[in-house]
C-alpha atoms as a PDB file:
ATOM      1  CA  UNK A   1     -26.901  14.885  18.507  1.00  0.00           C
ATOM      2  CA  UNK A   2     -27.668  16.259  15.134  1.00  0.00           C
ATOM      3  CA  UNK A   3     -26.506  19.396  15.708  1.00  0.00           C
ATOM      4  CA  UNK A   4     -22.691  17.726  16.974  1.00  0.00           C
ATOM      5  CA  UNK A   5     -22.828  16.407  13.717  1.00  0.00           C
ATOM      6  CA  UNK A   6     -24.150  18.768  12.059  1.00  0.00           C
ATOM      7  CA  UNK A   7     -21.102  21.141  13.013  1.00  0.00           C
ATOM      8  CA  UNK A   8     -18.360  17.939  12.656  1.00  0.00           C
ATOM      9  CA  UNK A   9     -15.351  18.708  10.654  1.00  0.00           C
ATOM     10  CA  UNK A  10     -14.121  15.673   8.818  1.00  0.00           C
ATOM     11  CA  UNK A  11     -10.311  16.059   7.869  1.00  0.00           C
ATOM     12  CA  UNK A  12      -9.333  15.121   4.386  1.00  0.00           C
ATOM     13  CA  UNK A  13      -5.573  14.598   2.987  1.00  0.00           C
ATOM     14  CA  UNK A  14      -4.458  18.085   1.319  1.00  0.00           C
ATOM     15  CA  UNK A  15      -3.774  15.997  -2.075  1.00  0.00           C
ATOM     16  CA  UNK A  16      -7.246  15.666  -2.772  1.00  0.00           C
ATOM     17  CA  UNK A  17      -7.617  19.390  -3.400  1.00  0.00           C
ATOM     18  CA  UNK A  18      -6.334  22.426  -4.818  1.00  0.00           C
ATOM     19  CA  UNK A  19      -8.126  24.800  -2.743  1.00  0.00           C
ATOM     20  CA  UNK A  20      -9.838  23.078   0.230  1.00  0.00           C
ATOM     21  CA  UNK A  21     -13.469  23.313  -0.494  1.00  0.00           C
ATOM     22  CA  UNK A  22     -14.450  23.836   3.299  1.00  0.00           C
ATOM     23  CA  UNK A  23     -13.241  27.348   2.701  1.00  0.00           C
ATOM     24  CA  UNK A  24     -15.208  28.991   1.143  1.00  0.00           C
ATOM     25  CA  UNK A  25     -19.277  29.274   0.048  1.00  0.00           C
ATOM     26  CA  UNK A  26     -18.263  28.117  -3.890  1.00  0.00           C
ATOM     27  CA  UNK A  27     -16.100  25.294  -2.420  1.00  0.00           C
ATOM     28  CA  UNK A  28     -18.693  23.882  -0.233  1.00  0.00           C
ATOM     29  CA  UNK A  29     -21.722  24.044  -3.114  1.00  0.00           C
ATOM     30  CA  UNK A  30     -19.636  22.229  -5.289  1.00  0.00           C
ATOM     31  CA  UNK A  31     -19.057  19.302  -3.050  1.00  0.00           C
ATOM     32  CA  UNK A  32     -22.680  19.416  -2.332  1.00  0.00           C
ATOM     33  CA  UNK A  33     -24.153  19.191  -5.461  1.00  0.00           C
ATOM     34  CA  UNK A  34     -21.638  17.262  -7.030  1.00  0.00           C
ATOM     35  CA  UNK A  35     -22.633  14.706  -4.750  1.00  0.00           C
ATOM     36  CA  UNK A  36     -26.657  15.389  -6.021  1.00  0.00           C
ATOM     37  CA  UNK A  37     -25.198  15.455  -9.334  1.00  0.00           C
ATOM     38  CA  UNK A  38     -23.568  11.860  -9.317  1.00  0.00           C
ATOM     39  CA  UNK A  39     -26.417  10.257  -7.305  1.00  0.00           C
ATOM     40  CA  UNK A  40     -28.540  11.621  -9.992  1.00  0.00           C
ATOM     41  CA  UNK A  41     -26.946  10.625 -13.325  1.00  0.00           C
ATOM     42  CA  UNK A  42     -23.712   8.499 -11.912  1.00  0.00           C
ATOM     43  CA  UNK A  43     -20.236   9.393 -11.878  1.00  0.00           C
ATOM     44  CA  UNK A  44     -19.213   8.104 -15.787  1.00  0.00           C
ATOM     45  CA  UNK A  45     -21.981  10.852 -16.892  1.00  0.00           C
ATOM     46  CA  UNK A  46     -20.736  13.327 -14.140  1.00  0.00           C
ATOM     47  CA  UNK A  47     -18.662  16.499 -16.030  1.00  0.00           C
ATOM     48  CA  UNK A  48     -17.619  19.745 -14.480  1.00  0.00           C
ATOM     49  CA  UNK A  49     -19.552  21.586 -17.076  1.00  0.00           C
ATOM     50  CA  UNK A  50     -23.009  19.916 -15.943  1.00  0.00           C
ATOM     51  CA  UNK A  51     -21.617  20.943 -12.301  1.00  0.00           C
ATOM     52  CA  UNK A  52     -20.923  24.607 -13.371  1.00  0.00           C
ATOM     53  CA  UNK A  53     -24.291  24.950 -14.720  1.00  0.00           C
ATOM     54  CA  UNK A  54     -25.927  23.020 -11.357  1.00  0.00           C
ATOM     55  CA  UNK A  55     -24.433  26.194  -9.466  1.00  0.00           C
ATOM     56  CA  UNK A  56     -24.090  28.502 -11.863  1.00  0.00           C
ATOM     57  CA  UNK A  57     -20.273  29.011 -12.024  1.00  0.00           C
ATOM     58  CA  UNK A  58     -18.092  29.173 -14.711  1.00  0.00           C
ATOM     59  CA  UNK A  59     -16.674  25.188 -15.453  1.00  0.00           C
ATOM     60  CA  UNK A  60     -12.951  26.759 -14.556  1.00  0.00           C
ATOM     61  CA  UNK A  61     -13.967  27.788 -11.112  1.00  0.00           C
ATOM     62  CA  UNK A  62     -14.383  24.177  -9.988  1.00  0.00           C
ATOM     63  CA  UNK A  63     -11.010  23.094 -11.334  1.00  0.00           C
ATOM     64  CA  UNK A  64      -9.418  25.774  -9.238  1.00  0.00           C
ATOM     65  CA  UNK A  65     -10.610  23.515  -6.244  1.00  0.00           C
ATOM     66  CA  UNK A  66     -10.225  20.096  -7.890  1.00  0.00           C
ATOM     67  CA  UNK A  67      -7.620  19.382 -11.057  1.00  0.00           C
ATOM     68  CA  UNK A  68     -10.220  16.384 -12.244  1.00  0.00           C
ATOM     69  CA  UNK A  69     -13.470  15.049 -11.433  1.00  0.00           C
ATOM     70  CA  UNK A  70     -11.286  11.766 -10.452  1.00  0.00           C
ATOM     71  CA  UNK A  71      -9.549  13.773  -8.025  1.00  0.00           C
ATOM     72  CA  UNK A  72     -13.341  15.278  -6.662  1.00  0.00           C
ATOM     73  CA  UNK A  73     -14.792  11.282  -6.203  1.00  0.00           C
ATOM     74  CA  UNK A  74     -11.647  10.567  -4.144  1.00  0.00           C
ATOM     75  CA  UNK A  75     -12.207  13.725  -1.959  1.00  0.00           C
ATOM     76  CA  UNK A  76     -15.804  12.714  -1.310  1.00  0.00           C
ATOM     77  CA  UNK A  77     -14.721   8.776  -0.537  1.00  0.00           C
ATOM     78  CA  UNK A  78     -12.214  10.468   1.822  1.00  0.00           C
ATOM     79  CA  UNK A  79     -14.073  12.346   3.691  1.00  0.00           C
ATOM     80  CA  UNK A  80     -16.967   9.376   3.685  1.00  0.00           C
ATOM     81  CA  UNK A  81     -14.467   7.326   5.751  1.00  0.00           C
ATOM     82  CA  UNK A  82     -12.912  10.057   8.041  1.00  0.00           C
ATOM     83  CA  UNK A  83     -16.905  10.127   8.837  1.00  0.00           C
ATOM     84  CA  UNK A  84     -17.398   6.682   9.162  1.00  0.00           C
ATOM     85  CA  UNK A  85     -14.252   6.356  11.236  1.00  0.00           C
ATOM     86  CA  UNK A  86     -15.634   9.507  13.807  1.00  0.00           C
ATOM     87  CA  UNK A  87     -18.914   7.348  13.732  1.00  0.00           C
ATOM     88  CA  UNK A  88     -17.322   3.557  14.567  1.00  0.00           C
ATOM     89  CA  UNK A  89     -15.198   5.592  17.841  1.00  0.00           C
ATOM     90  CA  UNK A  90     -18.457   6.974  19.477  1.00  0.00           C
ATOM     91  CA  UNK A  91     -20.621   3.427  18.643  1.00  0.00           C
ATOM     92  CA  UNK A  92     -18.297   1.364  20.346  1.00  0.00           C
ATOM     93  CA  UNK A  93     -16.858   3.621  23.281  1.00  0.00           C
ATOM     94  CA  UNK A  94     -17.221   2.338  27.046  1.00  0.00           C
ATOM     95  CA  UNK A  95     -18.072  -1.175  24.924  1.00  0.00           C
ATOM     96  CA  UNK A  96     -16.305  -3.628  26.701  1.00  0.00           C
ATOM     97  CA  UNK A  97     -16.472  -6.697  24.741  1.00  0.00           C
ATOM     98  CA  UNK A  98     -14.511  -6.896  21.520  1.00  0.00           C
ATOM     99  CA  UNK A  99     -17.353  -9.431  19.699  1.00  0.00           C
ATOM    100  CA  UNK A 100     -20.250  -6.707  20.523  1.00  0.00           C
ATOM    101  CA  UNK A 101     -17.754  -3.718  19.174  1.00  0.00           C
ATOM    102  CA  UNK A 102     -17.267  -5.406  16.068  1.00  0.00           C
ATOM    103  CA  UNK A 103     -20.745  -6.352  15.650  1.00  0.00           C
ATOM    104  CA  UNK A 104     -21.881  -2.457  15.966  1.00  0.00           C
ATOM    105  CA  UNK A 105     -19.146  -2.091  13.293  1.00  0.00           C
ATOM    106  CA  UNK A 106     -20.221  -4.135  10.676  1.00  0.00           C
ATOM    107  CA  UNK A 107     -23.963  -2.615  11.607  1.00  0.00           C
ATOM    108  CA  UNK A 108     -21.975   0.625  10.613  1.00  0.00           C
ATOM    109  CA  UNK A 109     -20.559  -0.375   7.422  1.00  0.00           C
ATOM    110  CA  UNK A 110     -24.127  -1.739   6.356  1.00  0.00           C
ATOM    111  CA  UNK A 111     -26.450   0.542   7.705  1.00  0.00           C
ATOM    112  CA  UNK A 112     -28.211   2.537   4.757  1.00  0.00           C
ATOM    113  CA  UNK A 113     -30.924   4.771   4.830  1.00  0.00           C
ATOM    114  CA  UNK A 114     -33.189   7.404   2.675  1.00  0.00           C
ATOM    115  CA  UNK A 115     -33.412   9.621   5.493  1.00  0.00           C
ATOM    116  CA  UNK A 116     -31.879  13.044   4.842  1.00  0.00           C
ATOM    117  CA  UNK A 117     -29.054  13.519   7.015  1.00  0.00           C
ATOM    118  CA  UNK A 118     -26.701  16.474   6.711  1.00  0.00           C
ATOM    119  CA  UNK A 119     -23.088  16.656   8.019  1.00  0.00           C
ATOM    120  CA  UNK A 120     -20.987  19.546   7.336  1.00  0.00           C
ATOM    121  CA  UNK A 121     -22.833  20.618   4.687  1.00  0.00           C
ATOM    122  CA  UNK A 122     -22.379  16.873   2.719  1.00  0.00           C
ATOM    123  CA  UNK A 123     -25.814  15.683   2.088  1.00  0.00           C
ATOM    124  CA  UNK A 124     -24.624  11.756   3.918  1.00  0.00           C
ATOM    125  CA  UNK A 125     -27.400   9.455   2.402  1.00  0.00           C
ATOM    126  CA  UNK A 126     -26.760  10.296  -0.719  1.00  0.00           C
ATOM    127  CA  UNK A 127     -23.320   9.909  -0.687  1.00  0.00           C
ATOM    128  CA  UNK A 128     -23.718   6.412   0.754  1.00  0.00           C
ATOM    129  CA  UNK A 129     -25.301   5.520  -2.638  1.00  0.00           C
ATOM    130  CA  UNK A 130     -22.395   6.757  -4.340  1.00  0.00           C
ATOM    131  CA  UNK A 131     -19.620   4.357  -2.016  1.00  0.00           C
ATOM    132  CA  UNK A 132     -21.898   2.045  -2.451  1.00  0.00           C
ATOM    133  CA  UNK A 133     -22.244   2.297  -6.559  1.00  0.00           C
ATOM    134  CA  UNK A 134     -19.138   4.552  -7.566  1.00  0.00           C
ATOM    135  CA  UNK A 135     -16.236   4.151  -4.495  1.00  0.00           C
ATOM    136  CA  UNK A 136     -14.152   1.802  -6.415  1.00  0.00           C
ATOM    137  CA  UNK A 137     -13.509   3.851  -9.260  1.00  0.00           C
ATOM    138  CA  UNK A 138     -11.692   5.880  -6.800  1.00  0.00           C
ATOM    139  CA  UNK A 139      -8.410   3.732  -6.322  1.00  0.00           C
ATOM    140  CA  UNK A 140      -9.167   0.829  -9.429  1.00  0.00           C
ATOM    141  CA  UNK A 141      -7.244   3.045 -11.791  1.00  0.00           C
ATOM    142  CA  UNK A 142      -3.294   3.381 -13.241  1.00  0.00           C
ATOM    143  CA  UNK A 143      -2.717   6.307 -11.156  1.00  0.00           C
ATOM    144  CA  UNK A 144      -3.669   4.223  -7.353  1.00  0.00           C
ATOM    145  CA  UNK A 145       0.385   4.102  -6.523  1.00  0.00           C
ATOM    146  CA  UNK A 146       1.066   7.638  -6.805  1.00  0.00           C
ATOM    147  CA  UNK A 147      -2.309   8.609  -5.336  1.00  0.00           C
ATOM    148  CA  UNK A 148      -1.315   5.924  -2.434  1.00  0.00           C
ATOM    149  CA  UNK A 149       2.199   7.617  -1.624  1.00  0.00           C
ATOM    150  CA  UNK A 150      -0.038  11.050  -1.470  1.00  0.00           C
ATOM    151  CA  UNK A 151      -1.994  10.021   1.248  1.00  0.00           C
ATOM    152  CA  UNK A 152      -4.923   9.885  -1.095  1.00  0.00           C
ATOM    153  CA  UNK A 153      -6.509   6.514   0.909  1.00  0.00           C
ATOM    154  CA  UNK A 154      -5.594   7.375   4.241  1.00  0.00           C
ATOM    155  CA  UNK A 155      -8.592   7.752   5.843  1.00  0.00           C
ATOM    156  CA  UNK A 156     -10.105   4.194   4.407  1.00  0.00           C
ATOM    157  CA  UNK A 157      -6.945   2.754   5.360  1.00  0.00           C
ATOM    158  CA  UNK A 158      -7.575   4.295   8.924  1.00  0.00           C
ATOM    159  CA  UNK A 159     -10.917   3.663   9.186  1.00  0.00           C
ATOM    160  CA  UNK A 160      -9.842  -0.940   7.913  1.00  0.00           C
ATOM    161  CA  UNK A 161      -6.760  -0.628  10.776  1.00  0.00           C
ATOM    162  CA  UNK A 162      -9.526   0.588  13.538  1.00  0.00           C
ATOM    163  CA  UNK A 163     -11.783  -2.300  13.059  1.00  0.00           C
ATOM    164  CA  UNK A 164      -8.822  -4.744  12.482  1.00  0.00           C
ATOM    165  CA  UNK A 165      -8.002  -4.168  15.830  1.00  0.00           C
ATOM    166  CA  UNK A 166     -11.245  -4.669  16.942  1.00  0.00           C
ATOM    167  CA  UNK A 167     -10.792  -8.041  15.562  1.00  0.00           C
ATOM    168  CA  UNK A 168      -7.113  -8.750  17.205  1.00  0.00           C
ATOM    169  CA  UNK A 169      -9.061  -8.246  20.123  1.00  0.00           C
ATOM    170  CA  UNK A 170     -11.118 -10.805  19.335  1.00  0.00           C
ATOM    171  CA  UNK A 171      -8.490 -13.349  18.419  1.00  0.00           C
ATOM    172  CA  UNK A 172      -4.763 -11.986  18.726  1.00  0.00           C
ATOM    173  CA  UNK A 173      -3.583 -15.008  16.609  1.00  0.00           C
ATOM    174  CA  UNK A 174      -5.926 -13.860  13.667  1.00  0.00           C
ATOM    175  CA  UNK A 175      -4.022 -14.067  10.495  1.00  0.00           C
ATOM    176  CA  UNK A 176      -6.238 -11.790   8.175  1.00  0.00           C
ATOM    177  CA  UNK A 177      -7.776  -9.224  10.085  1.00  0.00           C
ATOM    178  CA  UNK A 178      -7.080  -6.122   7.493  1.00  0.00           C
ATOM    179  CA  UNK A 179      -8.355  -8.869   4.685  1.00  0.00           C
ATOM    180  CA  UNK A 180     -11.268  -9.819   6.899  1.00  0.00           C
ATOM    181  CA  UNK A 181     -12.282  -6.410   6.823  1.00  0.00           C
ATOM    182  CA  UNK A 182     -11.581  -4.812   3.800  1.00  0.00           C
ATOM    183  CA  UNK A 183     -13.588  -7.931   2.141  1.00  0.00           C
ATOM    184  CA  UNK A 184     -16.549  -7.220   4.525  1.00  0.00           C
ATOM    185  CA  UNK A 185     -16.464  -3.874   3.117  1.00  0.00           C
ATOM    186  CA  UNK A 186     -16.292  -3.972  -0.500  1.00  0.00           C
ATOM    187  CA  UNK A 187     -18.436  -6.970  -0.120  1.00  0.00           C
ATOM    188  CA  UNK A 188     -21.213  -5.175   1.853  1.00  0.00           C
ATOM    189  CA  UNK A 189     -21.211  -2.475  -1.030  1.00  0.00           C
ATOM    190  CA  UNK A 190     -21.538  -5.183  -3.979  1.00  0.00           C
ATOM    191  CA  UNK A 191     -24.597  -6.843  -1.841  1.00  0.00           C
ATOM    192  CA  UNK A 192     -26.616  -3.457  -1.946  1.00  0.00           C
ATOM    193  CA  UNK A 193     -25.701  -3.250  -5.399  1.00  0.00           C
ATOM    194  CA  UNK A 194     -26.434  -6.388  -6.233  1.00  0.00           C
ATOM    195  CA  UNK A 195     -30.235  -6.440  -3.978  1.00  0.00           C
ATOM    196  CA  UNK A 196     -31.040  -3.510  -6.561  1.00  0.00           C
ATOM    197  CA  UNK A 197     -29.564  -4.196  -9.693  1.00  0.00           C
ATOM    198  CA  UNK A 198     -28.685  -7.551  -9.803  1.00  0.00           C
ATOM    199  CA  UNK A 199     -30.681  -9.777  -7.544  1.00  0.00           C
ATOM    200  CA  UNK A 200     -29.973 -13.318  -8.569  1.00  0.00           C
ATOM    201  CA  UNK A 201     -26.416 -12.667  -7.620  1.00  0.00           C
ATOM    202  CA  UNK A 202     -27.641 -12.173  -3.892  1.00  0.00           C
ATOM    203  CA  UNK A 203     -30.047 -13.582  -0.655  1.00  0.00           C
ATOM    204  CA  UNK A 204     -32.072 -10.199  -0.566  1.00  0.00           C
ATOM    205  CA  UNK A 205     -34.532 -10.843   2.568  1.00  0.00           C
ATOM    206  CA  UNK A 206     -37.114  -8.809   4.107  1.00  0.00           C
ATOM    207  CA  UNK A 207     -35.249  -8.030   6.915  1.00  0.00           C
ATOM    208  CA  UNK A 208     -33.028  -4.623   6.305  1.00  0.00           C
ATOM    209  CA  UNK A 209     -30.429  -6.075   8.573  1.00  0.00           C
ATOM    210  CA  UNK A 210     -29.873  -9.297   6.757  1.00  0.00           C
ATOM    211  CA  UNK A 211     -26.367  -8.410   5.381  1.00  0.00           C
ATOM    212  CA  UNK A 212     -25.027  -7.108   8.404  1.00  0.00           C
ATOM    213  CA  UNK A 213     -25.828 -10.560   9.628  1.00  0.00           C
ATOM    214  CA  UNK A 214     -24.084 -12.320   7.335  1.00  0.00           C
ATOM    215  CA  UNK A 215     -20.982 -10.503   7.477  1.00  0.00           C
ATOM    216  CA  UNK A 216     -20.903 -10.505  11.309  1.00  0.00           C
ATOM    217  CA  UNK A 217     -21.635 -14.334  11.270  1.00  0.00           C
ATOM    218  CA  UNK A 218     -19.209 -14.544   8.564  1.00  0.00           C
ATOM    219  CA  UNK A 219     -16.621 -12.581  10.956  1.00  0.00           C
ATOM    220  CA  UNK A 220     -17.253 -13.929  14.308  1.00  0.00           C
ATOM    221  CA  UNK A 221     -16.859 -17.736  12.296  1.00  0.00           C
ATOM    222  CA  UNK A 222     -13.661 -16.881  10.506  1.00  0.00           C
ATOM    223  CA  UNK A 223     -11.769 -15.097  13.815  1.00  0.00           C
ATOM    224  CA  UNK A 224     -13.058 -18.038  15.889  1.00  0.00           C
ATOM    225  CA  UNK A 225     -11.603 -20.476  13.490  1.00  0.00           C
ATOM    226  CA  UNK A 226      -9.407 -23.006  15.288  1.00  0.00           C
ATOM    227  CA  UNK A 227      -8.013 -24.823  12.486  1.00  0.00           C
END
């Protein structure tokens, strides 16, 4: 099993690079340790030049593969969600009931671990902490339109329709199932934030599955909703 994903190719939108990194040796050890790099010191302290020196390549080789470290974040958010997506399609297959899918999908979105786990070269643990910490920087910006109508988000958006449908199953009357999930999302994020930075602002228990089961009781009591 880690070797299948080991060897996975995740496809990312073309706009999110000048020269696709997966091509070539430089590419890929930028994406790698830029994702060590921002883990390490965060994404506002994150510079090209502190990346060039990481792998010992000139600053303008990296912006032949990526015109701004703005544009690098949303290639690595990208290709985070084309991975989660691959990983929701093989939890849930030959799953027959809808509740138990979505239930394994919200495990998914909140699962987070220190184990090393490699995919493709992309170090995955460590670029859970930076969704987790740095993901919305990606589209909360003056440029999200025109990044939009590039295809920039298409593999989030992807990734919110699959599990929406998940939830249709559920209840095909639902009102709000892209809202439903989108807030489970972002929400799970700012509860591991919160549990480490700002703990009065959440329930942090010992259990390490405690906000996957608030979101899925949160879920299965909002699609069930008769009123």
């Amino acid at each position: 099993m880690d070797q299948l994903f080991a060897n996975l190719k995740i496809k990312v939108n073309d706009s999110l690079f000048l020269i696709d990194p997966t091509s070539s040796n430089l590419g890929k050890n930028i994406v790698a340790h830029s994702i060590n790099l921002i883990d390490k010191i965060g994404f506002e302290k994150f510079t090209f030049r502190k990346l060039g020196e990481a792998i010992e390549s000139p600053e303008a080789s990296i912006y032949r593969y990526f015109k701004s470290k703005n544009q690098l974040l949303s290639y690595l958010v990208s290709w985070y969600w084309g991975w989660m997506e691959y990983q929701l399609v093989f939890a849930t297959a030959n799953i027959q009931s809808p509740e138990i899918c979505l239930q394994k999908a919200i495990e998914l979105i909140t699962a987070k671990s220190n184990k090393k786990e490699m995919v493709d070269g992309i170090e995955v643990n460590k670029l859970v902490n930076i969704i987790i910490s740095e993901s919305s920087k990606s589209y909360l910006t003056k440029e999200v339109d025109q990044a939009n109508k590039e295809g920039a988000y298409l593999n989030y958006k992807q990734f919110v329709a699959r599990m929406a449908s998940i939830v249709l199953d559920i209840n095909p009357a639902y009102k709000f199932p892209n809202m439903l999930i989108s807030t489970i999302i972002e929400g799970a994020h700012l509860q591991f934030f919160f549990a480490e930075h700002l703990p009065r602002l959440t329930n942090k228990q010992k259990s390490p599955s405690y906000i996957s089961q608030f979101y899925t009781s949160l879920a299965l009591q909002s699609i069930n909703n008769k009123s």
